[in-house]
C-alpha atoms as a PDB file:
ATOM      1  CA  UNK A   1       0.000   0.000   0.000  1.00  0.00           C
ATOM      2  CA  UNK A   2       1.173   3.401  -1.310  1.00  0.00           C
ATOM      3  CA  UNK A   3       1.058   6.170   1.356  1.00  0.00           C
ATOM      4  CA  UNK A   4       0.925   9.895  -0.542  1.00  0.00           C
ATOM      5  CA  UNK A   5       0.321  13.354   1.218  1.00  0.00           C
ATOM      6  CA  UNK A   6      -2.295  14.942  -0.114  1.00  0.00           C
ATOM      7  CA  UNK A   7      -2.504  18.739  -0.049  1.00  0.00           C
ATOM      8  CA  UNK A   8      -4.639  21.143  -1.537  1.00  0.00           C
ATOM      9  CA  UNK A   9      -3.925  25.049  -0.975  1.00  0.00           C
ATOM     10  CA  UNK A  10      -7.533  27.229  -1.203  1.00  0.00           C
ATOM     11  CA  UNK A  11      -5.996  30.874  -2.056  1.00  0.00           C
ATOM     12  CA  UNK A  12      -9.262  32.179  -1.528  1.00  0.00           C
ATOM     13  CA  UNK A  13      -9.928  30.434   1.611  1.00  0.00           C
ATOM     14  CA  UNK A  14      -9.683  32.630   4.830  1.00  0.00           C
ATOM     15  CA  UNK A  15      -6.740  30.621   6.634  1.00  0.00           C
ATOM     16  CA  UNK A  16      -3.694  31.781   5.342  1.00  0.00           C
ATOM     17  CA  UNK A  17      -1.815  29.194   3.081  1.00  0.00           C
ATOM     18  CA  UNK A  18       0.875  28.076   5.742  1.00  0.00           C
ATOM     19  CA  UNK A  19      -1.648  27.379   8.267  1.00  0.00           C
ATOM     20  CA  UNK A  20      -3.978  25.174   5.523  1.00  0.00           C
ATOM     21  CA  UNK A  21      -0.976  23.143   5.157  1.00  0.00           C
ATOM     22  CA  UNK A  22      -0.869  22.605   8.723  1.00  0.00           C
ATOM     23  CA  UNK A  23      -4.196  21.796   9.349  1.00  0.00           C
ATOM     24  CA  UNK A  24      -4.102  19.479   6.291  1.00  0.00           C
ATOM     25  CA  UNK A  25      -1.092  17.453   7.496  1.00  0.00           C
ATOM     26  CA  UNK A  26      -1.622  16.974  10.952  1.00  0.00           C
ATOM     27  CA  UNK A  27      -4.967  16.095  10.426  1.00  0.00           C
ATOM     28  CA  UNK A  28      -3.750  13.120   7.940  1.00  0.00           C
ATOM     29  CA  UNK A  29      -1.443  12.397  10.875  1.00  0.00           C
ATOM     30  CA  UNK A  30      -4.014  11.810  13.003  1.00  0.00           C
ATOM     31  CA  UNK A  31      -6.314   9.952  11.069  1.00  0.00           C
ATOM     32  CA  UNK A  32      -3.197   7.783  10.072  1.00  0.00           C
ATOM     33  CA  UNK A  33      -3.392   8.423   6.339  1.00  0.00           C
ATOM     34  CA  UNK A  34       0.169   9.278   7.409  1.00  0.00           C
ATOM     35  CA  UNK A  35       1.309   6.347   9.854  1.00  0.00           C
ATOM     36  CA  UNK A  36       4.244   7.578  12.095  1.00  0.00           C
ATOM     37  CA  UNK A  37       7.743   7.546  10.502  1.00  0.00           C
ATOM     38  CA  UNK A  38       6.086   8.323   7.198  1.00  0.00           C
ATOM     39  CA  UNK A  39       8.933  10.805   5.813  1.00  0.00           C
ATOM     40  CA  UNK A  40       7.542  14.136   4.629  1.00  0.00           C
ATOM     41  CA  UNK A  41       8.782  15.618   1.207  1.00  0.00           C
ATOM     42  CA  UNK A  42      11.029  18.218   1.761  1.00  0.00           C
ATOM     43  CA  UNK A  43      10.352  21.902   2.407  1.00  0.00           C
ATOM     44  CA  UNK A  44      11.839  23.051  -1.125  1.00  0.00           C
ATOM     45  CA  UNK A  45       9.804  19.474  -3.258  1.00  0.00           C
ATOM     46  CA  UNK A  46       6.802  20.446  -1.385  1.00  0.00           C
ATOM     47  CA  UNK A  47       6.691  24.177  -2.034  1.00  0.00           C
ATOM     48  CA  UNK A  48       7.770  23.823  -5.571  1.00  0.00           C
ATOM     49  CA  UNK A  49       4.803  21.030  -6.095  1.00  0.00           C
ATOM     50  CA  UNK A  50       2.142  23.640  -4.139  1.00  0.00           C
ATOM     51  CA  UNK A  51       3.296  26.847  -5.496  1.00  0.00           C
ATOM     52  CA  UNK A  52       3.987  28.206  -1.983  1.00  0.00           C
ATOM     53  CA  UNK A  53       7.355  29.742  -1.407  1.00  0.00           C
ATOM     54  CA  UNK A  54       9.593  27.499   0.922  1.00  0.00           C
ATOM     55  CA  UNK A  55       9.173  29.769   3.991  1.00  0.00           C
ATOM     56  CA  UNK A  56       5.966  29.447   3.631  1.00  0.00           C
ATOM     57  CA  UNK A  57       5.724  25.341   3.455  1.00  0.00           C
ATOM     58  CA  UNK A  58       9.305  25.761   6.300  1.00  0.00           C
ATOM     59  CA  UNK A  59       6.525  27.597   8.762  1.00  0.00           C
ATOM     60  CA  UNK A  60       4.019  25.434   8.702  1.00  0.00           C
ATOM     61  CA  UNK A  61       6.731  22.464   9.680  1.00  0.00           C
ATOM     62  CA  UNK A  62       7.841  24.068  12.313  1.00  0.00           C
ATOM     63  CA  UNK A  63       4.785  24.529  13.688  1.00  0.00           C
ATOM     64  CA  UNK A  64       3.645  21.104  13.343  1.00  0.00           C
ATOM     65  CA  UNK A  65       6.881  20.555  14.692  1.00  0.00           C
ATOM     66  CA  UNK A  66       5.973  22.491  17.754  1.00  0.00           C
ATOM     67  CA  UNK A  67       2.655  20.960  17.933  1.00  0.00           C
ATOM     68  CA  UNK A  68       4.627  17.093  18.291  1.00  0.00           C
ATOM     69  CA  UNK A  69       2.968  16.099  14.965  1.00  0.00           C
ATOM     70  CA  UNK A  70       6.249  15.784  13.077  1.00  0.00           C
ATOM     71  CA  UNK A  71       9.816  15.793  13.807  1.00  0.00           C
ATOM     72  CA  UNK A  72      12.634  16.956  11.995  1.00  0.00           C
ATOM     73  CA  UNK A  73      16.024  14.639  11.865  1.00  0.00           C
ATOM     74  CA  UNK A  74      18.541  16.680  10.741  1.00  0.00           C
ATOM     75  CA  UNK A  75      19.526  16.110   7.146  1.00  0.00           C
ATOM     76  CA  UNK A  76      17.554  12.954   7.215  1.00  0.00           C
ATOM     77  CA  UNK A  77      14.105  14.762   6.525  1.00  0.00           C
ATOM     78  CA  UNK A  78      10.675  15.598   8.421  1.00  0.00           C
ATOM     79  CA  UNK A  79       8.963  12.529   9.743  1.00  0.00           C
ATOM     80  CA  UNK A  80       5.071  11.950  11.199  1.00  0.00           C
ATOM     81  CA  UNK A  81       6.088  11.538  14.466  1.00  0.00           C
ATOM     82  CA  UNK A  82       6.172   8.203  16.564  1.00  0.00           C
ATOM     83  CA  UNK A  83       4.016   9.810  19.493  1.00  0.00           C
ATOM     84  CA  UNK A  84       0.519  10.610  18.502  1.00  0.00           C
ATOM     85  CA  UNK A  85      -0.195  11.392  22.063  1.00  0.00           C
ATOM     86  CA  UNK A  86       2.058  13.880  21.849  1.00  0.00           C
ATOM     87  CA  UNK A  87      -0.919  16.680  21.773  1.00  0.00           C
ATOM     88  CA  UNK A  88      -2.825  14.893  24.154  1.00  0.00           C
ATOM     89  CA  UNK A  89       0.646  15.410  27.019  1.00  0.00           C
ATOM     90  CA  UNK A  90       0.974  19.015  25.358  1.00  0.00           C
ATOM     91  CA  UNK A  91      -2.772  20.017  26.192  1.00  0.00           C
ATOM     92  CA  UNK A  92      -2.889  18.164  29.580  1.00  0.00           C
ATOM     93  CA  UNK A  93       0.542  20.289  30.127  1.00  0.00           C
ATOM     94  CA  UNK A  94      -1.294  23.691  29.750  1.00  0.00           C
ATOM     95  CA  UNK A  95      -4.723  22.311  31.293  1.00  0.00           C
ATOM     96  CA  UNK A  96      -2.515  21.591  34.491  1.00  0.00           C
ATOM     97  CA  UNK A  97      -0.490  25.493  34.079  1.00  0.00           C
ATOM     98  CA  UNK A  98      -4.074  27.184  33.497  1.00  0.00           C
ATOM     99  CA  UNK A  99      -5.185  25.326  36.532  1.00  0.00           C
ATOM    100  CA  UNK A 100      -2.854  26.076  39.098  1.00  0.00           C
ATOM    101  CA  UNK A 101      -2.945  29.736  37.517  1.00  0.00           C
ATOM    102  CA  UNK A 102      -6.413  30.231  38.059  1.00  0.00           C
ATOM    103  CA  UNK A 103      -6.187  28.468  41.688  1.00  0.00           C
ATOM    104  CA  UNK A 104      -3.195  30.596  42.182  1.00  0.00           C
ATOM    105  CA  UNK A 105      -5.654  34.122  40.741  1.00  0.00           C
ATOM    106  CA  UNK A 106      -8.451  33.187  43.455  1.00  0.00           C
ATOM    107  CA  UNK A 107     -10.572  32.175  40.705  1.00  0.00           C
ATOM    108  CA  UNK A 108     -13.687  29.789  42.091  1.00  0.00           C
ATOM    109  CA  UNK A 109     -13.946  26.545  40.180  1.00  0.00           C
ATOM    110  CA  UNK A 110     -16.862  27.379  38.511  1.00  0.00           C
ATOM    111  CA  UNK A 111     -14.868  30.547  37.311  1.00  0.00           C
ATOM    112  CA  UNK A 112     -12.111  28.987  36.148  1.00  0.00           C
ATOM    113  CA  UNK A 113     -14.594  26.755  33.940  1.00  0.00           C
ATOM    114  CA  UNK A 114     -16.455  29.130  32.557  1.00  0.00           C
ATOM    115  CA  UNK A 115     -13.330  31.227  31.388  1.00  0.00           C
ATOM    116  CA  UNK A 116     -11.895  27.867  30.128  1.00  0.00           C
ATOM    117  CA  UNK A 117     -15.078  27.108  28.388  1.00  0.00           C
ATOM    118  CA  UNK A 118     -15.171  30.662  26.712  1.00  0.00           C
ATOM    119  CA  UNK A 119     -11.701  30.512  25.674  1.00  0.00           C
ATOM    120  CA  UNK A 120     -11.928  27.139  23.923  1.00  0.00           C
ATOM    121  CA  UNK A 121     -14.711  28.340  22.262  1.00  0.00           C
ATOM    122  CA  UNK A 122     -13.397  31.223  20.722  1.00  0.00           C
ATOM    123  CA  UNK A 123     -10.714  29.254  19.377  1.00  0.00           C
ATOM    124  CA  UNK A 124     -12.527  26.808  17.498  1.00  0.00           C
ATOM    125  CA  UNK A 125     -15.773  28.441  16.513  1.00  0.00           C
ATOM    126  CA  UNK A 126     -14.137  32.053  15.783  1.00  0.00           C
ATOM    127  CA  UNK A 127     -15.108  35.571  17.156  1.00  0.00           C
ATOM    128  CA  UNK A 128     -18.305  34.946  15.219  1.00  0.00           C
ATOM    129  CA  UNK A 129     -19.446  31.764  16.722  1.00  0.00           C
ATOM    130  CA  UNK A 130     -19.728  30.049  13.882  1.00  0.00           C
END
């Protein structure tokens, strides 16, 4: 079975191009269309094959890089990382930092929450709710 990364860059979409490409990838990660170790083209073969200029295509790697979804080995290339629970331990990291922050604020429980609650959904439905 042939594993191929499949991309497709929207220009007229409203996420920028860097950020599709992010998005697009680590979701494939996830879903393990990409398995882990899967070896990424590189940032050049992948620009030149998009149309995106190489900082653009070298952004979004870092920041799935950041995120745990990939990792980089030197000269060797860009994998899909090994870890896929490596969001989960990032997001339980920050859950436990906003916690003791909040505890650490005087916020109530039922503050903390709420603001929690708010937050999250600004992120993922927008400041338009939708």
């Amino acid at each position: 079975m042939s594993v191929t990364l499949r991309v497709v860059i929207d220009p007229g979409a409203p996420a920028a191009p860097y950020e599709q490409l992010r998005a697009q990838i680590a979701g494939q990660a996830r879903a393990g269309t990409l398995p882990a170790g899967y070896r990424l083209p590189t940032v050049r073969g992948l620009a030149e094959e998009l149309g995106l200029a190489a900082n653009t295509v070298a952004k979004a790697y870092r920041a799935l890089e950041a995120d745990g979804v990939v990792e980089t080995r030197g000269r060797h290339g860009t994998f899909v990382a090994a870890a896929g629970d490596a969001a989960a331990r990032e997001a339980a990291a920050a859950a436990r930092a906003y916690a003791e922050r909040a505890h650490r604020l005087g916020l109530d429980h039922a503050t903390a929450l709420t603001t929690a609650r708010e937050a999250l959904r600004a992120a993922y439905e927008g400041p338009a709710g939708g």
